[in-house]
Protein backbone atom coordinates (compact mmCIF):
# COMPACT_ATOMS: atom_id res chain seq x y z
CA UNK A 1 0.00 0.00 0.00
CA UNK A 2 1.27 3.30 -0.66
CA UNK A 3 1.79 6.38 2.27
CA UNK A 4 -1.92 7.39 2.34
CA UNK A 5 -3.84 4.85 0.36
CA UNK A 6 -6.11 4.32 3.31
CA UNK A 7 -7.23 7.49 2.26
CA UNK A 8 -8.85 6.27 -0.91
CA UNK A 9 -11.79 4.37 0.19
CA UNK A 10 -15.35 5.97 -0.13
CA UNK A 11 -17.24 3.61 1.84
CA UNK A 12 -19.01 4.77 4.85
CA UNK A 13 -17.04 2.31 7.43
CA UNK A 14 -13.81 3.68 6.37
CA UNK A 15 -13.51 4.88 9.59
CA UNK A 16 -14.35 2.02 11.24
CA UNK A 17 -11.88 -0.05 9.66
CA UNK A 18 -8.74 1.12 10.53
CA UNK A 19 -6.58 0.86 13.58
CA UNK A 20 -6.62 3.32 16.54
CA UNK A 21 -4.72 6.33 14.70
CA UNK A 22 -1.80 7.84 16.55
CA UNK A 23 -1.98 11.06 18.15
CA UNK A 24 1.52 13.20 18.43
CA UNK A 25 1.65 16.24 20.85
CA UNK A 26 4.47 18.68 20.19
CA UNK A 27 4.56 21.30 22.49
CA UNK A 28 8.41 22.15 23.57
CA UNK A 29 8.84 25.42 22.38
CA UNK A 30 8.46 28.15 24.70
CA UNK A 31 5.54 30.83 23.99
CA UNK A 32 4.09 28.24 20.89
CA UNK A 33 0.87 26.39 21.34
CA UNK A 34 0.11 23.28 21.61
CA UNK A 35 0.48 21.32 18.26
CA UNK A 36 -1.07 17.72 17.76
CA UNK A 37 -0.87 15.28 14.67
CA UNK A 38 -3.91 12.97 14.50
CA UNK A 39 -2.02 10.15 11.94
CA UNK A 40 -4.26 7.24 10.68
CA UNK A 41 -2.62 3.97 10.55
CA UNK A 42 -3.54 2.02 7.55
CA UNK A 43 -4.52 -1.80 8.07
CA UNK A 44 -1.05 -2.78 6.22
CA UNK A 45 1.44 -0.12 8.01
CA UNK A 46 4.85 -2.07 7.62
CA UNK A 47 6.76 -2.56 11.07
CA UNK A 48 9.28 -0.17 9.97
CA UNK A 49 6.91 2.47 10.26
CA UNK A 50 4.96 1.97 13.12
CA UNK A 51 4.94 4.22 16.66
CA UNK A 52 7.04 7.17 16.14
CA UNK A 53 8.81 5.71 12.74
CA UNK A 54 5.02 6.76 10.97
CA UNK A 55 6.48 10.32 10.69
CA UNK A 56 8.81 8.28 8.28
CA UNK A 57 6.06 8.81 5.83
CA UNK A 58 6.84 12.64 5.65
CA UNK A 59 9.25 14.30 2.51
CA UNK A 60 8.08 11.30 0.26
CA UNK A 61 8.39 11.42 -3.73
CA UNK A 62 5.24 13.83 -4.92
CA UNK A 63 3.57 10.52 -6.73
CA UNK A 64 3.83 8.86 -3.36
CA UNK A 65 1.19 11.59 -1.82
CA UNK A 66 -2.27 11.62 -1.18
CA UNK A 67 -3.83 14.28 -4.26
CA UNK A 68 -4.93 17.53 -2.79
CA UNK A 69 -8.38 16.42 -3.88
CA UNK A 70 -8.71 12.90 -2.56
CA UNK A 71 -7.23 14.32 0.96
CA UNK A 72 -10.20 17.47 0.53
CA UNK A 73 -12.68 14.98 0.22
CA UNK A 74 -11.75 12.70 2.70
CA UNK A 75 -11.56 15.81 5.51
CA UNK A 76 -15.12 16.82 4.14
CA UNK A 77 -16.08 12.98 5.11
CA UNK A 78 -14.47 12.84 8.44
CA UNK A 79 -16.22 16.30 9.49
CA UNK A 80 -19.53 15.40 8.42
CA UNK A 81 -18.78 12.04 10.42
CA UNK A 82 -17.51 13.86 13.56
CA UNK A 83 -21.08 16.12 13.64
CA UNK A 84 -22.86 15.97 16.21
CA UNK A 85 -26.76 16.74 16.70
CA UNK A 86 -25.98 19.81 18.73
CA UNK A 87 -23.75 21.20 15.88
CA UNK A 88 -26.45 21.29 13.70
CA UNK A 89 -28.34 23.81 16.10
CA UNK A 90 -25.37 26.10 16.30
């Protein structure tokens, strides 16, 4: 699987499918905010690149990446799927 191909599914249960994604906090500089990285873990992550490694992922070749439009749409179907009832009253 390439970096990102867990992206590429439409399916509703997308989500649902994958492993627990990681969640990096970086936070070390004085005065900055906090900074987090929410990084889903496709199904077939090799051992190489698991924990820490995943930011291994990062500076690949440009035909490695996720298109801007398949990661657009896939943010547009995680929001919609993080919604909640009381957002829609807001």
């Amino acid at each position: 699987m390439t970096p990102g191909a867990c992206y590429a599914c439409d399916r509703e249960a997308e989500f649902d499918r994958l492993p627990p994604p990681y969640v990096a906090e970086f936070g070390e500089a004085p005065g900055f905010h906090l900074h987090f990285h929410v990084v889903p873990r496709p199904v077939d992550l090799h051992p190489d690149l698991r924990g820490p490694r995943v930011f291994g992922l990062l500076g690949r070749d440009e035909a490695d990446e996720v298109s801007t439009h398949e990661r657009d749409a896939f943010a547009l179907r995680l929001a919609a799927r993080l919604r909640t009832p009381a957002d829609a009253k807001g």
